[in-house]
PDB file of N, CA and C in Angstrom:
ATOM      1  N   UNK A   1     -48.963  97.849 -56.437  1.00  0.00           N
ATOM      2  CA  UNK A   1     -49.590  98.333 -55.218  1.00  0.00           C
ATOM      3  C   UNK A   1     -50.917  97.604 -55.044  1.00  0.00           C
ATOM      4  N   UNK A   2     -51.130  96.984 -53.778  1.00  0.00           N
ATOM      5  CA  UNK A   2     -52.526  96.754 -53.793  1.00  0.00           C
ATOM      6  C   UNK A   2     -53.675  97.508 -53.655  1.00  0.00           C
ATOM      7  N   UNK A   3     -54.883  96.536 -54.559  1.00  0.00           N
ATOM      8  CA  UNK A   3     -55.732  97.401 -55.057  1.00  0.00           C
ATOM      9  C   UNK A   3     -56.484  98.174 -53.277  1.00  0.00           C
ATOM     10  N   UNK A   4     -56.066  97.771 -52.381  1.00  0.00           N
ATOM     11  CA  UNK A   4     -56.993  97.956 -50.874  1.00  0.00           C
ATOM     12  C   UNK A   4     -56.195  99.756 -50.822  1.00  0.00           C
ATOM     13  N   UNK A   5     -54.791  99.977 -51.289  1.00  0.00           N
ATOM     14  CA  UNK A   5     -54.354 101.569 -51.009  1.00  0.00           C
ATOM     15  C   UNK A   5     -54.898 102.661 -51.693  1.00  0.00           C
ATOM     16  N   UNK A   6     -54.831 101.967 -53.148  1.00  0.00           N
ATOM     17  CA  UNK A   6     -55.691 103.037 -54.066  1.00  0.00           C
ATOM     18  C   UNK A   6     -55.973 104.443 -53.865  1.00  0.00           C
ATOM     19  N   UNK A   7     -57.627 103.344 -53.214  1.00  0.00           N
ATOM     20  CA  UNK A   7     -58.631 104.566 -52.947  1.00  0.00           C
ATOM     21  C   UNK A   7     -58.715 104.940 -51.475  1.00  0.00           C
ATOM     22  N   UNK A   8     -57.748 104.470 -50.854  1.00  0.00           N
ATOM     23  CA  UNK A   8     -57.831 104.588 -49.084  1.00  0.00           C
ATOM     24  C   UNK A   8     -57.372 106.172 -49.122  1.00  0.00           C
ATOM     25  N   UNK A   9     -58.321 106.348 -47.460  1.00  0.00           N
ATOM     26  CA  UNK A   9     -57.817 107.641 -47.145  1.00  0.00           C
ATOM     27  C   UNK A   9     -57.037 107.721 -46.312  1.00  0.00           C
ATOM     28  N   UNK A  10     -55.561 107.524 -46.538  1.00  0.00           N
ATOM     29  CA  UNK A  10     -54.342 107.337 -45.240  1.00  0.00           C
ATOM     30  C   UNK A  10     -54.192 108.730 -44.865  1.00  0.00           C
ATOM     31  N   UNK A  11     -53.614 108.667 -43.629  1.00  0.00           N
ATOM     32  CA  UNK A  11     -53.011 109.647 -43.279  1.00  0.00           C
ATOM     33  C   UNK A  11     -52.228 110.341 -43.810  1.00  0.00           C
ATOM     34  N   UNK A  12     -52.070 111.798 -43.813  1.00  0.00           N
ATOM     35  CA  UNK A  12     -50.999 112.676 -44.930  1.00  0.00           C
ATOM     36  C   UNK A  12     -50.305 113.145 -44.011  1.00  0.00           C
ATOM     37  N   UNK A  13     -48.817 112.866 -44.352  1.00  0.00           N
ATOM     38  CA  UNK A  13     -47.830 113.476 -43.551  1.00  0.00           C
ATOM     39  C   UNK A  13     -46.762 114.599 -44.240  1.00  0.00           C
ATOM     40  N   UNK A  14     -46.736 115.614 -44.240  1.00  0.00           N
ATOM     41  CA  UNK A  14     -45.880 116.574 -45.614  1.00  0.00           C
ATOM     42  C   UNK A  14     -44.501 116.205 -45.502  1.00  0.00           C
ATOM     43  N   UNK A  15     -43.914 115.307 -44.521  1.00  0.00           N
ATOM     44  CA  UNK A  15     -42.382 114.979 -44.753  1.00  0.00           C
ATOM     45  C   UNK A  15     -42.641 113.888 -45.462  1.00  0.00           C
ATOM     46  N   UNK A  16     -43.268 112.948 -45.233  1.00  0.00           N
ATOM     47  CA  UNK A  16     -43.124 111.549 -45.846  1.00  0.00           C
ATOM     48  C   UNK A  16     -44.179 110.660 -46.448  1.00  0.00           C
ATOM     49  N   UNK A  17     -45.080 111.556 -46.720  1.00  0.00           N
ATOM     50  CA  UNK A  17     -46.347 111.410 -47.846  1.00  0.00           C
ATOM     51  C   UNK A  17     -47.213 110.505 -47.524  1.00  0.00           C
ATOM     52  N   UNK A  18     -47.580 109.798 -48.061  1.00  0.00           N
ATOM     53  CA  UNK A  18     -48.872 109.074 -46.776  1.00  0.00           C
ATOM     54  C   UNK A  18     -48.340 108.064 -46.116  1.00  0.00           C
ATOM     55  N   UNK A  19     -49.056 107.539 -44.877  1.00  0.00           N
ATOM     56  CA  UNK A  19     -48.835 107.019 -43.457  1.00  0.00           C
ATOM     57  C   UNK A  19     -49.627 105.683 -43.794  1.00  0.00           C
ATOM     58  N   UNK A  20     -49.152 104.361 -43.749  1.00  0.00           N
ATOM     59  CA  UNK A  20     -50.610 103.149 -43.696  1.00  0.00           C
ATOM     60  C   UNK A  20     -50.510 103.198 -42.248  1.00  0.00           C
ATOM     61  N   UNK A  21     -51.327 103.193 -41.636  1.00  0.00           N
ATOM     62  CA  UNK A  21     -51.504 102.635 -40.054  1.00  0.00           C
ATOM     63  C   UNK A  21     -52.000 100.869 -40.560  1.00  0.00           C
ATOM     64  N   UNK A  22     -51.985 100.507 -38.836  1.00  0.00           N
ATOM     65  CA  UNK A  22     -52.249  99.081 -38.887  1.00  0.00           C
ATOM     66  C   UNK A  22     -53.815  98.559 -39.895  1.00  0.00           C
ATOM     67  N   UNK A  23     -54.812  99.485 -39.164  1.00  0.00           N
ATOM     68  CA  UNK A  23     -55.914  99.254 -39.825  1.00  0.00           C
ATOM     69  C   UNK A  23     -55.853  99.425 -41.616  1.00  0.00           C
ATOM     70  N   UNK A  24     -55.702 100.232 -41.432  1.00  0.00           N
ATOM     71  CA  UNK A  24     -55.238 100.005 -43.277  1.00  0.00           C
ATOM     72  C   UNK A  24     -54.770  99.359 -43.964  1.00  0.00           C
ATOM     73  N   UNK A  25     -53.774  98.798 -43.245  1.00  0.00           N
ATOM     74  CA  UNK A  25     -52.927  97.393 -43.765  1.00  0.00           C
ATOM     75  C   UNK A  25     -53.902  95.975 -43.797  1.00  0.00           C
ATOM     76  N   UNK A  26     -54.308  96.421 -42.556  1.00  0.00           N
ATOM     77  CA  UNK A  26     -55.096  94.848 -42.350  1.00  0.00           C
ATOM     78  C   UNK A  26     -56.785  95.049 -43.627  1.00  0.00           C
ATOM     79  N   UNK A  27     -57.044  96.091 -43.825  1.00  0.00           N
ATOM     80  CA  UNK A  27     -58.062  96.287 -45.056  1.00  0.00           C
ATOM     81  C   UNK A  27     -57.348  95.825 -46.898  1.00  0.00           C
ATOM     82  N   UNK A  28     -56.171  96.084 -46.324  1.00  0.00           N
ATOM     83  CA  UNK A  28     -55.500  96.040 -48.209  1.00  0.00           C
ATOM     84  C   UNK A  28     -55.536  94.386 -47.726  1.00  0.00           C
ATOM     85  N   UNK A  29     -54.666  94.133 -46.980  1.00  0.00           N
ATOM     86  CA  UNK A  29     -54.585  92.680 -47.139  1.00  0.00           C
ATOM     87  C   UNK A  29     -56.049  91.636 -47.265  1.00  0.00           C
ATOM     88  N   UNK A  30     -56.575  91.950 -46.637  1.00  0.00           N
ATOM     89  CA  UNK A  30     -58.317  91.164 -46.734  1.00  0.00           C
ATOM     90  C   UNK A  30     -58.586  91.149 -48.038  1.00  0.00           C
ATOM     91  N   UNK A  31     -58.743  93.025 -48.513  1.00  0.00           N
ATOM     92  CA  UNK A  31     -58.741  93.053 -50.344  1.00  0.00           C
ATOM     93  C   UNK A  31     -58.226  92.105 -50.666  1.00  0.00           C
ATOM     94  N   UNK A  32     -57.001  91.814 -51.056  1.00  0.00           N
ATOM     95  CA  UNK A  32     -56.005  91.442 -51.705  1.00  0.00           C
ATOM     96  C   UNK A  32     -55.848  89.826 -51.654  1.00  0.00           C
ATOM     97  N   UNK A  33     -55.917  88.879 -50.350  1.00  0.00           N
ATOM     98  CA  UNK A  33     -56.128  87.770 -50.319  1.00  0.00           C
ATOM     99  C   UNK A  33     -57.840  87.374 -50.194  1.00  0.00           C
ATOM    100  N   UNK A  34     -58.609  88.497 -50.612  1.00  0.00           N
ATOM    101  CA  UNK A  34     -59.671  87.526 -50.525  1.00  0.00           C
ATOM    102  C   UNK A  34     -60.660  86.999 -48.893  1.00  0.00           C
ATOM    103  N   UNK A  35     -60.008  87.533 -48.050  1.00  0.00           N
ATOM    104  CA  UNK A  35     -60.081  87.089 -46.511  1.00  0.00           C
ATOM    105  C   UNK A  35     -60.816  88.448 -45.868  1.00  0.00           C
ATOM    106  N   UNK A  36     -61.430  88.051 -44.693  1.00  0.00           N
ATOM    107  CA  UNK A  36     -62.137  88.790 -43.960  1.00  0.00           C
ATOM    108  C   UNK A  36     -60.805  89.490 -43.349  1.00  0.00           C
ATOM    109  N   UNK A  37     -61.443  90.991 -42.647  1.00  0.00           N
ATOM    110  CA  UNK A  37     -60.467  91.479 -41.789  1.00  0.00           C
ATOM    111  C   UNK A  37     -60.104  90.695 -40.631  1.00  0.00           C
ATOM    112  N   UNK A  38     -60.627  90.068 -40.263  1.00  0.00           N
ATOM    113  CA  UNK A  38     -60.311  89.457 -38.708  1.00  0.00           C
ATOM    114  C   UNK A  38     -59.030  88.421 -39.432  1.00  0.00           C
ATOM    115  N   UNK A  39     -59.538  87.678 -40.371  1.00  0.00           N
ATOM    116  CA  UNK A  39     -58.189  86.818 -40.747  1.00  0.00           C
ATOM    117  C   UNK A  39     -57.214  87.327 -40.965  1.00  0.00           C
ATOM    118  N   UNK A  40     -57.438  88.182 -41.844  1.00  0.00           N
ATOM    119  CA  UNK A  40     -55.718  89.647 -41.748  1.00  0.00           C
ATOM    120  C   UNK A  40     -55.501  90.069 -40.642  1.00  0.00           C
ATOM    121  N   UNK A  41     -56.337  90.543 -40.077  1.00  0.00           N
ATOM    122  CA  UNK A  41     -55.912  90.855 -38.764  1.00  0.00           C
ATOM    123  C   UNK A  41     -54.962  89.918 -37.877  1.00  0.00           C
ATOM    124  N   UNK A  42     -55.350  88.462 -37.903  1.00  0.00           N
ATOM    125  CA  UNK A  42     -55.017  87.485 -37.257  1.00  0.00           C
ATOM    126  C   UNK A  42     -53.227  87.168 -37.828  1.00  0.00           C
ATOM    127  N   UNK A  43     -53.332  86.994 -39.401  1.00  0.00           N
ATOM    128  CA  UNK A  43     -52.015  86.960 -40.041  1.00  0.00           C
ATOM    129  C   UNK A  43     -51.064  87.744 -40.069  1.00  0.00           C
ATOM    130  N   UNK A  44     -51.426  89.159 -39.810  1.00  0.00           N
ATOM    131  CA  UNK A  44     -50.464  90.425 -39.531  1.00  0.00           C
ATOM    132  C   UNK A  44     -49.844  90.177 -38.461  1.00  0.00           C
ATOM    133  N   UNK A  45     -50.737  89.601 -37.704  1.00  0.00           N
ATOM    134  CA  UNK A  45     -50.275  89.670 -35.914  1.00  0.00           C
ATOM    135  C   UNK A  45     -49.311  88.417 -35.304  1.00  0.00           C
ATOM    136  N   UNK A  46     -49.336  87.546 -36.649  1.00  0.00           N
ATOM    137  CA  UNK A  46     -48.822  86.339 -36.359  1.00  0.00           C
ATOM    138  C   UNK A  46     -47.105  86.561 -37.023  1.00  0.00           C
ATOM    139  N   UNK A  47     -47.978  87.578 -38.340  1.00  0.00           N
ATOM    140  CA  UNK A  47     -46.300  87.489 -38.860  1.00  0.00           C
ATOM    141  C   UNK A  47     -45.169  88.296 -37.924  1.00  0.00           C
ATOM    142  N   UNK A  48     -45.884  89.824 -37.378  1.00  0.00           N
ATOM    143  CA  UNK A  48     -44.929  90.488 -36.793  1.00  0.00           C
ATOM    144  C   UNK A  48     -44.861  89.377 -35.222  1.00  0.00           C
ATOM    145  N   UNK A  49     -45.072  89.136 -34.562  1.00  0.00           N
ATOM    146  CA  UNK A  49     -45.040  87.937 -33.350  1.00  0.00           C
ATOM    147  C   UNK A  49     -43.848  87.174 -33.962  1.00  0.00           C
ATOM    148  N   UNK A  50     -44.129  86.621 -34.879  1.00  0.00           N
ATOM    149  CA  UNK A  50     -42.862  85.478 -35.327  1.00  0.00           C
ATOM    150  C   UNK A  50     -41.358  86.091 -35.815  1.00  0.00           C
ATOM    151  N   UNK A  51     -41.909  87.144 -36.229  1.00  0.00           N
ATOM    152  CA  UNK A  51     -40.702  88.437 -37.090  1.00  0.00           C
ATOM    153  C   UNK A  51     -40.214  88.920 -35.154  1.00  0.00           C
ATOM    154  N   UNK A  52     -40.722  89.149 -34.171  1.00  0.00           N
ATOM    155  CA  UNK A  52     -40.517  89.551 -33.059  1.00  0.00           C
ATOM    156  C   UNK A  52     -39.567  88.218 -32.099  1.00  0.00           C
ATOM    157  N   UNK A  53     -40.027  86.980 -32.002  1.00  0.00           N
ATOM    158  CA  UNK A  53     -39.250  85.859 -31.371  1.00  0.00           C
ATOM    159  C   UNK A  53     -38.374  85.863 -32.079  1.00  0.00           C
ATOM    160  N   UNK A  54     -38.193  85.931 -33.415  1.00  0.00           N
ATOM    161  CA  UNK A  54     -37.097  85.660 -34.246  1.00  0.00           C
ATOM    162  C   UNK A  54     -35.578  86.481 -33.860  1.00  0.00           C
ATOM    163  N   UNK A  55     -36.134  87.362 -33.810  1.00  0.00           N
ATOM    164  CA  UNK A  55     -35.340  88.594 -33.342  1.00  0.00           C
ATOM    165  C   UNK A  55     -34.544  88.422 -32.048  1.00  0.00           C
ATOM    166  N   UNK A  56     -35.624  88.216 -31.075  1.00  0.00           N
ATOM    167  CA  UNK A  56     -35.650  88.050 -29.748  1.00  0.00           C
ATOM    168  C   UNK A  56     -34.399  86.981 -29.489  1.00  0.00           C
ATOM    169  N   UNK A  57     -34.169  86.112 -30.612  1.00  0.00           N
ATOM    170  CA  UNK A  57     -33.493  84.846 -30.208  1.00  0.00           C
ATOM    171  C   UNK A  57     -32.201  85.356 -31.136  1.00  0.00           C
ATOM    172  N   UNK A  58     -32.127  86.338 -31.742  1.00  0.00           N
ATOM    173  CA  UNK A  58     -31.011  86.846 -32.701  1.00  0.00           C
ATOM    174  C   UNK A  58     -30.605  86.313 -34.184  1.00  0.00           C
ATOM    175  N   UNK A  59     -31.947  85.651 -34.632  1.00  0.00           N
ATOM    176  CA  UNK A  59     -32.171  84.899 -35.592  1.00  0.00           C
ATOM    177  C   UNK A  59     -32.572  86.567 -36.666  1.00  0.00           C
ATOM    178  N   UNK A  60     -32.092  86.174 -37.880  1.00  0.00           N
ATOM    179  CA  UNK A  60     -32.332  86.951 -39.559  1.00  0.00           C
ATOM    180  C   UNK A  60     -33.591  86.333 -39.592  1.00  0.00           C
ATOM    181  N   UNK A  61     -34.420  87.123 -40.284  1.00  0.00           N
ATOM    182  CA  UNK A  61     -35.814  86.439 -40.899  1.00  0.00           C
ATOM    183  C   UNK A  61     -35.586  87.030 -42.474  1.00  0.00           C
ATOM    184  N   UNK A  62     -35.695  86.179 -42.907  1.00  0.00           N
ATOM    185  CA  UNK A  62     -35.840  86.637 -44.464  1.00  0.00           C
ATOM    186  C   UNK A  62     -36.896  86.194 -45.324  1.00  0.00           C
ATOM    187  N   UNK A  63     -37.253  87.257 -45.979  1.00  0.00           N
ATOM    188  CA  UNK A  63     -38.589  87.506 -47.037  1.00  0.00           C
ATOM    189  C   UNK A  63     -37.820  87.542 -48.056  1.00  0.00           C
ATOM    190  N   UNK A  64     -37.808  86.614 -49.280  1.00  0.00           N
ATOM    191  CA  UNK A  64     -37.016  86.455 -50.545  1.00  0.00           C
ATOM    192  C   UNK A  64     -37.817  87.714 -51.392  1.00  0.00           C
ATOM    193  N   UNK A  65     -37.000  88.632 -51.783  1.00  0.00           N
ATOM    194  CA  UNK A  65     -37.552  89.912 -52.703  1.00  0.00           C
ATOM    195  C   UNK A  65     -38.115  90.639 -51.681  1.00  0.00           C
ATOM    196  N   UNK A  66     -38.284  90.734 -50.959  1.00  0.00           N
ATOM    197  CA  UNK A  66     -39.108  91.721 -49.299  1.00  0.00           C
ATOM    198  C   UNK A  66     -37.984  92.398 -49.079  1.00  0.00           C
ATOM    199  N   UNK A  67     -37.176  91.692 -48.154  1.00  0.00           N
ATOM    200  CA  UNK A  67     -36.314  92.170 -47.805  1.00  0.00           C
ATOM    201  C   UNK A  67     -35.835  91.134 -46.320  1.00  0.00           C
ATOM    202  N   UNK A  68     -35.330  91.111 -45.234  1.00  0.00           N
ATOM    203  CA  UNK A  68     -34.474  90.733 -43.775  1.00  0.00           C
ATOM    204  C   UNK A  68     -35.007  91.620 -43.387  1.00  0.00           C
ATOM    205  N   UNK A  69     -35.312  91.486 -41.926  1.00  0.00           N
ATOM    206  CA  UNK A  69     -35.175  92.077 -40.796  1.00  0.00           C
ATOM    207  C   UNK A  69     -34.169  90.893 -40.182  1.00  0.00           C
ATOM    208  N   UNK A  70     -33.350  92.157 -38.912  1.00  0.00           N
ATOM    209  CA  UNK A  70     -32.058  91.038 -38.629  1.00  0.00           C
ATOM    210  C   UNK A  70     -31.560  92.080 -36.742  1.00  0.00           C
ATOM    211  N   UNK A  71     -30.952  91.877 -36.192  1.00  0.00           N
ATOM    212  CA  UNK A  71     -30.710  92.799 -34.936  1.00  0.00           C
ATOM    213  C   UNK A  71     -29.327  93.407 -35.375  1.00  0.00           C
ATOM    214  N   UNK A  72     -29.832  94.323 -35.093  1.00  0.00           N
ATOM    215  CA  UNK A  72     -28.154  95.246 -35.488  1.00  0.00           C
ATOM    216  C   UNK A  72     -27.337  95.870 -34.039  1.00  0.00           C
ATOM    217  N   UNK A  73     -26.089  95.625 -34.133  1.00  0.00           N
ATOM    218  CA  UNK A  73     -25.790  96.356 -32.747  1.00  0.00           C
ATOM    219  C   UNK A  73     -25.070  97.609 -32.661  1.00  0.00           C
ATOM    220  N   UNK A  74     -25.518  98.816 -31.784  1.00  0.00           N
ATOM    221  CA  UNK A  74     -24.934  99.983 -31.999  1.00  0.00           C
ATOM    222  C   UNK A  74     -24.097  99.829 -30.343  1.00  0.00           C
ATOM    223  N   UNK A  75     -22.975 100.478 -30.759  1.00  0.00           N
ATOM    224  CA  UNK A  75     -21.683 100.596 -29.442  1.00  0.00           C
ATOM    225  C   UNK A  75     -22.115 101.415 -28.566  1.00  0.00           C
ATOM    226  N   UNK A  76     -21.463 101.396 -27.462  1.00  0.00           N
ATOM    227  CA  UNK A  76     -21.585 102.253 -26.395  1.00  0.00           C
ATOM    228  C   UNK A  76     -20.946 103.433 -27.155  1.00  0.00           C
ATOM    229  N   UNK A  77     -21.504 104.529 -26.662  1.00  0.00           N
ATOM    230  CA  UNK A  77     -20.932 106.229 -27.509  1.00  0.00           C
ATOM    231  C   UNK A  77     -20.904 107.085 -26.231  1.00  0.00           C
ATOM    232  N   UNK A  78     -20.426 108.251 -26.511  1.00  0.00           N
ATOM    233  CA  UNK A  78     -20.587 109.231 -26.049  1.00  0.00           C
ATOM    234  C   UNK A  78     -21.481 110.115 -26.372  1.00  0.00           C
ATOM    235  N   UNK A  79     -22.252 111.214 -25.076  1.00  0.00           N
ATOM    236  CA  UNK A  79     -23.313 111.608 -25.263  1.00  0.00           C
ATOM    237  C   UNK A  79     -23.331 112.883 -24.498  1.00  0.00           C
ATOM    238  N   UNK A  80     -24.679 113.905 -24.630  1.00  0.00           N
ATOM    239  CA  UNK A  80     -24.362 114.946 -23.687  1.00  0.00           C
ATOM    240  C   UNK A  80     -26.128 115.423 -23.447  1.00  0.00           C
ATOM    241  N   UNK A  81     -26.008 115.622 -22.220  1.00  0.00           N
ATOM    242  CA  UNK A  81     -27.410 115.972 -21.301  1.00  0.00           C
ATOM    243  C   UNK A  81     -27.957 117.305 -22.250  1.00  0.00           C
ATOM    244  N   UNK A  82     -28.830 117.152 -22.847  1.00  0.00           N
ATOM    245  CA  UNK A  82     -29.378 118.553 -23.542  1.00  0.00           C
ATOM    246  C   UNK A  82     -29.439 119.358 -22.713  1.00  0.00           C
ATOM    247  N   UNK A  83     -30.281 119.727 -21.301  1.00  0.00           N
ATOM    248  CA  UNK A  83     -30.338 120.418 -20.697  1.00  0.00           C
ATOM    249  C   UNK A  83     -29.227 121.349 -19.514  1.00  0.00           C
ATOM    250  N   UNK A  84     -28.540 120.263 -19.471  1.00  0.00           N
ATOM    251  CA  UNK A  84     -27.257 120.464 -18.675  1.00  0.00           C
ATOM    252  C   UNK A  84     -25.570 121.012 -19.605  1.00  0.00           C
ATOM    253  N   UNK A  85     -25.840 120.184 -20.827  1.00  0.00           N
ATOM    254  CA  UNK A  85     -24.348 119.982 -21.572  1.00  0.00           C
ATOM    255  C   UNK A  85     -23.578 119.344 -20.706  1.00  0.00           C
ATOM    256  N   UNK A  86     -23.769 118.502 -19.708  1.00  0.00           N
ATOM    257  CA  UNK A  86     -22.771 117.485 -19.449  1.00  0.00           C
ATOM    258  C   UNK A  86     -22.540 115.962 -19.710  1.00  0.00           C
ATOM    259  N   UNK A  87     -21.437 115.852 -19.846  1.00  0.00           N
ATOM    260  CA  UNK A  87     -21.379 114.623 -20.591  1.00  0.00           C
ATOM    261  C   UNK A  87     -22.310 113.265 -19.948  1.00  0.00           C
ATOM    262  N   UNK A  88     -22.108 112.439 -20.747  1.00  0.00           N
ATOM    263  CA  UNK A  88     -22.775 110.787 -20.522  1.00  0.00           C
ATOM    264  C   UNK A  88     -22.378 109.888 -21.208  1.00  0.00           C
ATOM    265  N   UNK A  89     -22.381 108.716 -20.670  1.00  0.00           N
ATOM    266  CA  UNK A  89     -22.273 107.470 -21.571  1.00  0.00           C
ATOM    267  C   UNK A  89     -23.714 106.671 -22.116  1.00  0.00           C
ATOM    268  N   UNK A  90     -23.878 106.582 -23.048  1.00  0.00           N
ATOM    269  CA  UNK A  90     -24.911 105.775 -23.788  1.00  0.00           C
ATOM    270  C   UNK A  90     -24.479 104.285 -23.739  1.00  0.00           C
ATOM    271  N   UNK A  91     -25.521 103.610 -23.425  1.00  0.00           N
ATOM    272  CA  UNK A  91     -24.854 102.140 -23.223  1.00  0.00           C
ATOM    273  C   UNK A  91     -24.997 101.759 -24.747  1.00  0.00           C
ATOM    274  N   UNK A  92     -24.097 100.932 -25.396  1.00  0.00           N
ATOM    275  CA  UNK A  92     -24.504  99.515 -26.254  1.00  0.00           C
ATOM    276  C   UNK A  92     -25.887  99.250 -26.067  1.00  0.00           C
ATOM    277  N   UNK A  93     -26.372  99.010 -27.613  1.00  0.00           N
ATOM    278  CA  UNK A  93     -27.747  98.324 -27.619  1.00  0.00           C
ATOM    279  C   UNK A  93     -27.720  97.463 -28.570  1.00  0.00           C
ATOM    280  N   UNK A  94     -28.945  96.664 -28.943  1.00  0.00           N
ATOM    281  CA  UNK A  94     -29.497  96.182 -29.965  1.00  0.00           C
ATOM    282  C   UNK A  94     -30.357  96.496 -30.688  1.00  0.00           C
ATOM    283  N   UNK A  95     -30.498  96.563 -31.839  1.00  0.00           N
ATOM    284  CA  UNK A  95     -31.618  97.147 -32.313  1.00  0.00           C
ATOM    285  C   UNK A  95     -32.463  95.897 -33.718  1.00  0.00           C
ATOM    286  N   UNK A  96     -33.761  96.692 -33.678  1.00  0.00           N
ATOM    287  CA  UNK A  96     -34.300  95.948 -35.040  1.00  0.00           C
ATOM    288  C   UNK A  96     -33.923  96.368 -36.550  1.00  0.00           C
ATOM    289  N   UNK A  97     -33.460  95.722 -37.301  1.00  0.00           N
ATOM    290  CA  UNK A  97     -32.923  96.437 -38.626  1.00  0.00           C
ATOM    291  C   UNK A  97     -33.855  95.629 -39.917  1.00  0.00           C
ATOM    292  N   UNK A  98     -33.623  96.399 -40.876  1.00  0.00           N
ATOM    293  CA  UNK A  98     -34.369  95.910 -41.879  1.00  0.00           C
ATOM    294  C   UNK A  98     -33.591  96.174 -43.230  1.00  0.00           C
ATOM    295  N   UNK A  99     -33.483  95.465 -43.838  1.00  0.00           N
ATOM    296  CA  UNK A  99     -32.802  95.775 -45.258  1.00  0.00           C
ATOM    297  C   UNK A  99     -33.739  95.255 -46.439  1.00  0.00           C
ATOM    298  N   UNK A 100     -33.827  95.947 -47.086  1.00  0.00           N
ATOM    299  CA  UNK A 100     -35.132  95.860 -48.309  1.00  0.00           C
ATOM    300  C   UNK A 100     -34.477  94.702 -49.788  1.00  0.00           C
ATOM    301  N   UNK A 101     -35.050  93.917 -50.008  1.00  0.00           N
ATOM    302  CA  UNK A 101     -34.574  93.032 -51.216  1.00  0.00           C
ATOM    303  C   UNK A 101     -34.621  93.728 -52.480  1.00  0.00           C
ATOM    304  N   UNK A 102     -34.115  92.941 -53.217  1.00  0.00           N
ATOM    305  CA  UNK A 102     -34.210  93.851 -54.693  1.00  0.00           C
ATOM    306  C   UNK A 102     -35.868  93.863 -55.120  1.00  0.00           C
ATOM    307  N   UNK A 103     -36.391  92.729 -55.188  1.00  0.00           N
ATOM    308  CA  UNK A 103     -37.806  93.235 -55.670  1.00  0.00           C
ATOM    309  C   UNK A 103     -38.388  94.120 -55.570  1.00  0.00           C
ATOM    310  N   UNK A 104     -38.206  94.289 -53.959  1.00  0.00           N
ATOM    311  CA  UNK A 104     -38.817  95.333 -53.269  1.00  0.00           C
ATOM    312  C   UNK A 104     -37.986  96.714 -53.218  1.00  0.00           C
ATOM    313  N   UNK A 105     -37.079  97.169 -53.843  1.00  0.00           N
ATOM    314  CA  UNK A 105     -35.966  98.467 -54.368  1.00  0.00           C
ATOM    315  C   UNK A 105     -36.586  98.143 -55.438  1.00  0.00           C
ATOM    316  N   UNK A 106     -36.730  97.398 -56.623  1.00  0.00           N
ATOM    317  CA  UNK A 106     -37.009  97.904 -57.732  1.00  0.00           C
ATOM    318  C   UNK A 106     -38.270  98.502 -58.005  1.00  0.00           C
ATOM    319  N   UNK A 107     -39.320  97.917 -57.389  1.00  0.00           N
ATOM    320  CA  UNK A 107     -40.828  98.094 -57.200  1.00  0.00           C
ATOM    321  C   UNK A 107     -40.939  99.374 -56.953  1.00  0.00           C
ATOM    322  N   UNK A 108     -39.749 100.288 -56.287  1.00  0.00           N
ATOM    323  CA  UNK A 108     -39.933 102.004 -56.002  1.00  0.00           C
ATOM    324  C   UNK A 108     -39.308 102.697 -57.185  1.00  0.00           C
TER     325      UNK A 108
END
């Protein structure tokens, strides 16, 4: 874990235990490489941007031991109006997916 989570005061969530928001991330990383926040800041924003076109174009991005992010596609389904109970069709989508590498499964 980097040393920037430690002692941070993240957000506490009682389903899913603490929260990093962006700012927090961009503080561990500065820790951690040595770099001002603005440069983390700058590299966070570059990686998800590039992790985002990648996508966009239906391209896998892969982080060796991280894990892929990749577009996953869910079918058109059937569905029903909460308020009404009448039926609907949900269109087909795409979505963003992520699958975690082993480094990163063993590391938990």
């Amino acid at each position: 874990m980097p040393s920037g989570f430690r002692n941070s005061s993240f957000s506490q969530n009682d389903r899913k235990g603490l929260i990093v928001n962006k700012s927090e991330l961009i503080e561990a990383m500065a820790q951690e490489a040595d770099i001002s926040k603005g440069a983390a800041a700058k590299a966070l924003d570059g990686m998800v941007n590039a992790i985002t076109e990648a996508l966009k174009k239906g391209d896998t991005v892969t982080l060796v031991g991280f894990g892929s992010f990749y577009v996953g596609e869910r079918a058109e389904r059937q569905g029903r109006n909460p308020k009404t109970g009448e039926p609907l069709t949900i269109a087909a989508a795409k979505t963003p997916k992520f699958r975690a590498g082993k480094s990163l499964k063993d590391a938990l």
